[in-house]
N, C-alpha and C. Protein backbone atom coordinates (compact mmCIF):
# COMPACT_ATOMS: atom_id res chain seq x y z
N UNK A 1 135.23 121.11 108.71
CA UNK A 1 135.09 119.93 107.86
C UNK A 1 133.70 119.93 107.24
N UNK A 2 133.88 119.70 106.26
CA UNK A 2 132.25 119.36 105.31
C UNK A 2 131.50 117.85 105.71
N UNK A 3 130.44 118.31 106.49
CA UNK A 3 129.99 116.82 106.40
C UNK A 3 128.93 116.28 105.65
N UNK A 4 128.40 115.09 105.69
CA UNK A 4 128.08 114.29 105.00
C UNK A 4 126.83 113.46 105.45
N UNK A 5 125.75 114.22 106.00
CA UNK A 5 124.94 113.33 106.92
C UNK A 5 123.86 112.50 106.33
N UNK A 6 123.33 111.27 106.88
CA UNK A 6 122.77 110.46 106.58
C UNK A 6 121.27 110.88 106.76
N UNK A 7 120.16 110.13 105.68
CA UNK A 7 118.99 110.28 105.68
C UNK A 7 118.29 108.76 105.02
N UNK A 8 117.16 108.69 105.45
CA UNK A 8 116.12 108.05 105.09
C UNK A 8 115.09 108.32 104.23
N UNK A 9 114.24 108.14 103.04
CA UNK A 9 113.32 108.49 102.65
C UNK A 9 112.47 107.18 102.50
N UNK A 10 111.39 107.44 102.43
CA UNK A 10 110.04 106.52 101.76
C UNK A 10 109.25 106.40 100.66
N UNK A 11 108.77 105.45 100.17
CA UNK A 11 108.24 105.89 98.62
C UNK A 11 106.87 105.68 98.84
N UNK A 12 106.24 106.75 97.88
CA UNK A 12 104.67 107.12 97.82
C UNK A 12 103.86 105.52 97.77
N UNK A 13 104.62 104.33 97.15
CA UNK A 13 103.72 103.66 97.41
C UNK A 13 103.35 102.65 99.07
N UNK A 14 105.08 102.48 99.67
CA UNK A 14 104.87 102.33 101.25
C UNK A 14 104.39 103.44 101.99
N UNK A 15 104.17 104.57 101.24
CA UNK A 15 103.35 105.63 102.62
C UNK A 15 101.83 105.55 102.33
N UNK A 16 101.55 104.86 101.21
CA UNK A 16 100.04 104.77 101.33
C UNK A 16 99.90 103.36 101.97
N UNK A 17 100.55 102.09 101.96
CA UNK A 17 100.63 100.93 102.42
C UNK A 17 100.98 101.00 103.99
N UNK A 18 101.69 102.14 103.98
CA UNK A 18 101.90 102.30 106.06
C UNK A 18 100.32 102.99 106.51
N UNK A 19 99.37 104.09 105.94
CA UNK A 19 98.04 104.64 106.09
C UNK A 19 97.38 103.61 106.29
N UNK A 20 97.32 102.61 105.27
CA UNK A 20 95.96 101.47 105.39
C UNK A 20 96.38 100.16 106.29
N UNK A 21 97.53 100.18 106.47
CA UNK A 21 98.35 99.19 108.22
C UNK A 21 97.55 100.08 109.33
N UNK A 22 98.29 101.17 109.36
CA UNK A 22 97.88 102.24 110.42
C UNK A 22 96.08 101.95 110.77
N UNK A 23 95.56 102.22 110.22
CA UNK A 23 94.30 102.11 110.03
C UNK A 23 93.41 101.31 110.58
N UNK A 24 94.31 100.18 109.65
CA UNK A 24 93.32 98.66 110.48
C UNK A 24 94.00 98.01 111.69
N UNK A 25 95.56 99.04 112.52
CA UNK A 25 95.74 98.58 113.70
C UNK A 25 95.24 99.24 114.40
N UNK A 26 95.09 98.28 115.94
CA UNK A 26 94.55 98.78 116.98
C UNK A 26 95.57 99.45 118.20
N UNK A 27 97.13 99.80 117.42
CA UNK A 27 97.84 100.95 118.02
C UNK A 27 97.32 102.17 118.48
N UNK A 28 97.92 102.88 118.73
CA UNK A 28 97.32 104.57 118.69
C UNK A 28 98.32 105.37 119.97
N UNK A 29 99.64 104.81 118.94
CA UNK A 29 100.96 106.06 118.99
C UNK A 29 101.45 105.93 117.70
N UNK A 30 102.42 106.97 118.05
CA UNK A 30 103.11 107.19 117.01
C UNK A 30 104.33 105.83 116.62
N UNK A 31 104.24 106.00 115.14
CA UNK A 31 105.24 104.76 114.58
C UNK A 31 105.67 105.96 113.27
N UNK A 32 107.56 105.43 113.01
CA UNK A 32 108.58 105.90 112.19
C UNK A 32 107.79 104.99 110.76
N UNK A 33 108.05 105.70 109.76
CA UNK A 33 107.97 104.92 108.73
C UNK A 33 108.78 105.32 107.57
N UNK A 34 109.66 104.45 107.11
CA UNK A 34 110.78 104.73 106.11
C UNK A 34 111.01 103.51 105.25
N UNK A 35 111.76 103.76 104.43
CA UNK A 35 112.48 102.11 103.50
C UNK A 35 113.63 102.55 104.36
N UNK A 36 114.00 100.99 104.17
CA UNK A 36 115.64 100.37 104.94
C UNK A 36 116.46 100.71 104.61
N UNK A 37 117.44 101.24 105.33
CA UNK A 37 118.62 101.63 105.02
C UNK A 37 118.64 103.48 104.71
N UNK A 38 120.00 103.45 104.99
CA UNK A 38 120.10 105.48 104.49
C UNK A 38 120.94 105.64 103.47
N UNK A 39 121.13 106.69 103.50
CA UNK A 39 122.13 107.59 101.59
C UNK A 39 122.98 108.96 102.52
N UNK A 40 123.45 109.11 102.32
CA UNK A 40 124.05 110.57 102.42
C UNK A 40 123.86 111.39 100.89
N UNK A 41 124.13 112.29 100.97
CA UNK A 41 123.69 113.18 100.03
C UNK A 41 124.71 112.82 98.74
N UNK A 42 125.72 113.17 99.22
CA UNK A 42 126.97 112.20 98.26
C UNK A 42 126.90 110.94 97.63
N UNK A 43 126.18 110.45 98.55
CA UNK A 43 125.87 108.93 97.82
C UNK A 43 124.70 109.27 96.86
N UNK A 44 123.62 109.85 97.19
CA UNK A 44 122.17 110.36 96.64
C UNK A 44 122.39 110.88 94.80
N UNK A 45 123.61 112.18 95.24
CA UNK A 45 124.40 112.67 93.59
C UNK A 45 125.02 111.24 92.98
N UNK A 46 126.02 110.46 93.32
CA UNK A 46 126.44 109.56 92.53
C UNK A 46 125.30 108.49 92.02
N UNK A 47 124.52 108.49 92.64
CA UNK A 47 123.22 107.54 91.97
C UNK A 47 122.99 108.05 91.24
N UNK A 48 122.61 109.10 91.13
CA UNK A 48 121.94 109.75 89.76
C UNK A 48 123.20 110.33 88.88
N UNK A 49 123.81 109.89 89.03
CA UNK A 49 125.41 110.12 87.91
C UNK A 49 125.41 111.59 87.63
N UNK A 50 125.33 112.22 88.72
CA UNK A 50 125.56 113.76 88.89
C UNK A 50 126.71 113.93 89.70
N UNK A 51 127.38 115.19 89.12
CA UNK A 51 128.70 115.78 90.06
C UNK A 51 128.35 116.66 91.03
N UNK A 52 129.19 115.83 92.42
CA UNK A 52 128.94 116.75 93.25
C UNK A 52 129.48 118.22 93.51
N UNK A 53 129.06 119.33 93.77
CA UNK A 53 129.55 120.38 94.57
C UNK A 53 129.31 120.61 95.62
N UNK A 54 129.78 121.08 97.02
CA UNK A 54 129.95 120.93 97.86
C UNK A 54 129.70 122.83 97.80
N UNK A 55 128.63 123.04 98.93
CA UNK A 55 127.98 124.12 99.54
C UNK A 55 128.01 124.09 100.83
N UNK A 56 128.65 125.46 100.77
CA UNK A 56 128.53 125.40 103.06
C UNK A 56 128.33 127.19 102.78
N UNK A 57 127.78 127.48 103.81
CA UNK A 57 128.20 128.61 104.31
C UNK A 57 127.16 129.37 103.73
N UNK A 58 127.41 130.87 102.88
CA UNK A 58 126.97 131.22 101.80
C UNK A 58 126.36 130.90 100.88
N UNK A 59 127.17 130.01 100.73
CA UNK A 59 126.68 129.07 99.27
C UNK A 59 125.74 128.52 99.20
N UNK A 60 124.52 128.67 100.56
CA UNK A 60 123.62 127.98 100.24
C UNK A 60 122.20 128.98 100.12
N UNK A 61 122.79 130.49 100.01
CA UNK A 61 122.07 131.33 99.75
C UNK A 61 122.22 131.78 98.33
N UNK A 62 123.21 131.49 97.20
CA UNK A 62 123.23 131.22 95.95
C UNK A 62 122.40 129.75 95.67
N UNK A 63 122.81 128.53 96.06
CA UNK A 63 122.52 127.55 95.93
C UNK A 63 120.33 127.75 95.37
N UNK A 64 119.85 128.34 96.76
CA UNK A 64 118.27 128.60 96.82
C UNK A 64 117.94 129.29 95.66
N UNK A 65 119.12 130.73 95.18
CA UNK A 65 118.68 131.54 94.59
C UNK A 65 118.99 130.72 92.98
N UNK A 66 119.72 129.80 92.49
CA UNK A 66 119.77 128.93 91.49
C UNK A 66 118.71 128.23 91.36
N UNK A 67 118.85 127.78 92.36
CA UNK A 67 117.51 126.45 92.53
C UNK A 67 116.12 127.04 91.85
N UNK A 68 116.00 128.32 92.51
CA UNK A 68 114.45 128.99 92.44
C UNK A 68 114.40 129.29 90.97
N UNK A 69 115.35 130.13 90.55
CA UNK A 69 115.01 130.60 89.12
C UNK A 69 115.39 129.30 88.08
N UNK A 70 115.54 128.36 88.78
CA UNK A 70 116.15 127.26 87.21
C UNK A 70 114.54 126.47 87.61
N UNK A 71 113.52 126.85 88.39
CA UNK A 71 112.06 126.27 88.76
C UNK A 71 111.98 125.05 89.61
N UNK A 72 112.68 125.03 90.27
CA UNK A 72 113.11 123.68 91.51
C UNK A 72 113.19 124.11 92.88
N UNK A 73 112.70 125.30 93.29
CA UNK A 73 113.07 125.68 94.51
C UNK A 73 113.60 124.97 95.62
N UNK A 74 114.29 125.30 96.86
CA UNK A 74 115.15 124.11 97.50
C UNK A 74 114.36 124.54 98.86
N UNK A 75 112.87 123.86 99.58
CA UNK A 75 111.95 124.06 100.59
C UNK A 75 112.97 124.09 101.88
N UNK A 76 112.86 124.65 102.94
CA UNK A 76 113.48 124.60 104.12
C UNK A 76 113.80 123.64 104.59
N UNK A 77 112.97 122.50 104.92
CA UNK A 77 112.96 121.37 105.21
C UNK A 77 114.26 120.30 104.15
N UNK A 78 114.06 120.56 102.62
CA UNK A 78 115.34 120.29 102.21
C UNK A 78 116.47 120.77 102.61
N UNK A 79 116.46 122.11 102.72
CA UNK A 79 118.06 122.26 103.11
C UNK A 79 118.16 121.72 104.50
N UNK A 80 118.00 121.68 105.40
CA UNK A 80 117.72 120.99 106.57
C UNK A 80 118.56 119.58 106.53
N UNK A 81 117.39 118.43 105.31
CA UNK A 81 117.61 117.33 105.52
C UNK A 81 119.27 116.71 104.65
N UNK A 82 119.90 117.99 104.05
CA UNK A 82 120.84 117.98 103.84
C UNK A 82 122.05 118.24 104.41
N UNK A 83 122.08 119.15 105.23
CA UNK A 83 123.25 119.76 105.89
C UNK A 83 122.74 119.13 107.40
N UNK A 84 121.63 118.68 107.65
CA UNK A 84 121.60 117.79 108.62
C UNK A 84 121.23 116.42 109.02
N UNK A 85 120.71 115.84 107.58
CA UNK A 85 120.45 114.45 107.91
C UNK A 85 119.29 114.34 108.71
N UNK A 86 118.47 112.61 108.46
CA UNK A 86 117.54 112.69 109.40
C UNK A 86 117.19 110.69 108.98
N UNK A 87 117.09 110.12 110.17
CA UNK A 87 116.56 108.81 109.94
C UNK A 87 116.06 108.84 110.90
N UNK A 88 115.32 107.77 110.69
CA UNK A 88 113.92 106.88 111.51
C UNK A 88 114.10 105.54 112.16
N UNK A 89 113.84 105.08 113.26
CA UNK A 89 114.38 104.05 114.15
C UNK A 89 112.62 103.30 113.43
N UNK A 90 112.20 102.03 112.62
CA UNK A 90 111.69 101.71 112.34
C UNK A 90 110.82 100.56 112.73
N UNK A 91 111.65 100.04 113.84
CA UNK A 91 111.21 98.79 114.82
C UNK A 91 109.82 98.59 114.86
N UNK A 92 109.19 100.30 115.28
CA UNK A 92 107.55 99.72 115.44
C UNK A 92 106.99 99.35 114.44
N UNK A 93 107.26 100.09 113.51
CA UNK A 93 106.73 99.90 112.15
C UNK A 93 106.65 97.99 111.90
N UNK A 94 107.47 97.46 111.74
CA UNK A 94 107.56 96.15 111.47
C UNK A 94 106.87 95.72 112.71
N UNK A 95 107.29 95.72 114.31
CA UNK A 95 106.55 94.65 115.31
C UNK A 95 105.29 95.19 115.55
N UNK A 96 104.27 96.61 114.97
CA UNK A 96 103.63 96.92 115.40
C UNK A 96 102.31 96.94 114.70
N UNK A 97 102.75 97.20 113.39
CA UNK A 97 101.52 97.32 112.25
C UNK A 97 102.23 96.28 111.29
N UNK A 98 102.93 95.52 111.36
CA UNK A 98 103.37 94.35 110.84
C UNK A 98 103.57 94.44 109.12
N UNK A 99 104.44 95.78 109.29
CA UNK A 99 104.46 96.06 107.81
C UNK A 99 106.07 96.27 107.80
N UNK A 100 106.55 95.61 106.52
CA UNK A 100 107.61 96.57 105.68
C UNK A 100 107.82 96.72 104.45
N UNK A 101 108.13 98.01 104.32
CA UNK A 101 108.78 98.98 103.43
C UNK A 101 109.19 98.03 102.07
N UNK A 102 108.32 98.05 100.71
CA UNK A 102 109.10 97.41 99.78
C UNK A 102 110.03 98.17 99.12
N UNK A 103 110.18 99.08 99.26
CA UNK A 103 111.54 99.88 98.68
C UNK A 103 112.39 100.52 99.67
N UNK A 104 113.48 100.40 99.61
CA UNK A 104 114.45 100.82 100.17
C UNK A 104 114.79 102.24 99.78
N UNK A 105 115.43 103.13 101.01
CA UNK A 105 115.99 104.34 100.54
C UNK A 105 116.56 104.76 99.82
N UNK A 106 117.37 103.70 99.46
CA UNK A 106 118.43 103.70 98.15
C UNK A 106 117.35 103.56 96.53
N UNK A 107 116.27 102.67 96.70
CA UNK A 107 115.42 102.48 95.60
C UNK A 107 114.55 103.75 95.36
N UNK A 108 114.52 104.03 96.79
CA UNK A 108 113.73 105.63 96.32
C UNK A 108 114.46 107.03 95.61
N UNK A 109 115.72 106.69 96.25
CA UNK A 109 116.93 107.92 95.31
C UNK A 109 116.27 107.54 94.04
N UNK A 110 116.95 106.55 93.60
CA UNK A 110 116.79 106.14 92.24
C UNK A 110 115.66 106.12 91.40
N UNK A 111 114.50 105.80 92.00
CA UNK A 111 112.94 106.53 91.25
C UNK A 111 112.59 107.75 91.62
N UNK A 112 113.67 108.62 92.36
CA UNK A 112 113.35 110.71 92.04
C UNK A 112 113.96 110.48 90.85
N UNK A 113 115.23 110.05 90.67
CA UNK A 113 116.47 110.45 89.54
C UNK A 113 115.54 109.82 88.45
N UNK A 114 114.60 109.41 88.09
CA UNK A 114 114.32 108.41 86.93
C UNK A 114 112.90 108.97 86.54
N UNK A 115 112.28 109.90 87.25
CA UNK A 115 111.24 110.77 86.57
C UNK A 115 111.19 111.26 85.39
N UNK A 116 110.35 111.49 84.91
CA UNK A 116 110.73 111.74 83.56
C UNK A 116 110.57 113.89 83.69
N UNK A 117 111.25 114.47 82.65
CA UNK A 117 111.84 115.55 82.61
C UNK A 117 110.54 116.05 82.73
N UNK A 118 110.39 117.83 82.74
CA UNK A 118 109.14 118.13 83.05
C UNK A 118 109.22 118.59 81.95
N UNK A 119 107.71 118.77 81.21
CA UNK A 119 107.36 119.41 80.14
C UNK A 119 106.56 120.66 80.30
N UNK A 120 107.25 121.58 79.92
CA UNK A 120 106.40 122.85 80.22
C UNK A 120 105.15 123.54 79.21
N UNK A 121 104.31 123.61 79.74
CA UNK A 121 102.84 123.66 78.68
C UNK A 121 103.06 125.14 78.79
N UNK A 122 102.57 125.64 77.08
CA UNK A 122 102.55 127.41 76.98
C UNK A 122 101.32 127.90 77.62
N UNK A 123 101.70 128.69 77.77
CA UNK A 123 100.31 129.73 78.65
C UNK A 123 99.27 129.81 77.72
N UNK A 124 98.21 130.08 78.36
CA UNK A 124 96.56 130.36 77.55
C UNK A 124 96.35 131.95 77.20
N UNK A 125 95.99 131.63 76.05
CA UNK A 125 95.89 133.28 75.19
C UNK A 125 94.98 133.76 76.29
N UNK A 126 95.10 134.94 76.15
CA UNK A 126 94.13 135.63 76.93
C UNK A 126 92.86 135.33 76.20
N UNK A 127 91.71 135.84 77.13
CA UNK A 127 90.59 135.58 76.37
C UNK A 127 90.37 137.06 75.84
């Protein structure tokens, strides 16, 4: 069966807002830090009004080798958090450094998908 596993992400502006919590608490363990709620990968493509294909096996040694030459490479840790999912139990975060997350996981799909395209600058003449 193809599955479908769940993940969490965070956005650049709660991971600098969890640093300066961190900081000025007087904790000193470790605390999860994420936006609320998860996506599966399936859910992740339909946000961004992309069709899914479905990779197992093989296919994810084409998949890398697409990825790389179209200039997007797919890091280990991505394929990972795809074919295995990964969330964060967040409790401390809120009772500990008394912070939460203003964007949600779902809000963070949606500001990758909403970047703007990359523009590729021409190379410099030789000198």
């Amino acid at each position: 069966a193809v599955s479908d596993p769940s993940f969490s992400l965070l956005h650049r502006d709660d991971a600098a807002r969890a640093v300066v919590a961190a900081l000025e608490a007087t904790h000193h363990a470790s605390v999860n830090v994420a936006g609320a709620g998860v996506v599966s990968a399936f859910k992740a493509i339909r946000i961004g009004g992309r069709w899914p294909l479905p990779v197992f096996g093989p296919g994810w040694v084409l998949a890398r080798t697409i990825t790389a030459l179209a200039g997007a490479p797919l890091p280990e840790h991505l394929h990972e958090l795809l074919t295995r999912g990964r969330t964060a139990d967040t409790h401390a975060l809120r009772a500990v450094l008394r912070m939460q997350p203003r964007y949600t996981t779902e809000d963070v799909v949606k500001d990758l998908f909403e970047w703007a395209t990359v523009t590729h600058m021409p190379g410099r003449a030789a000198a």
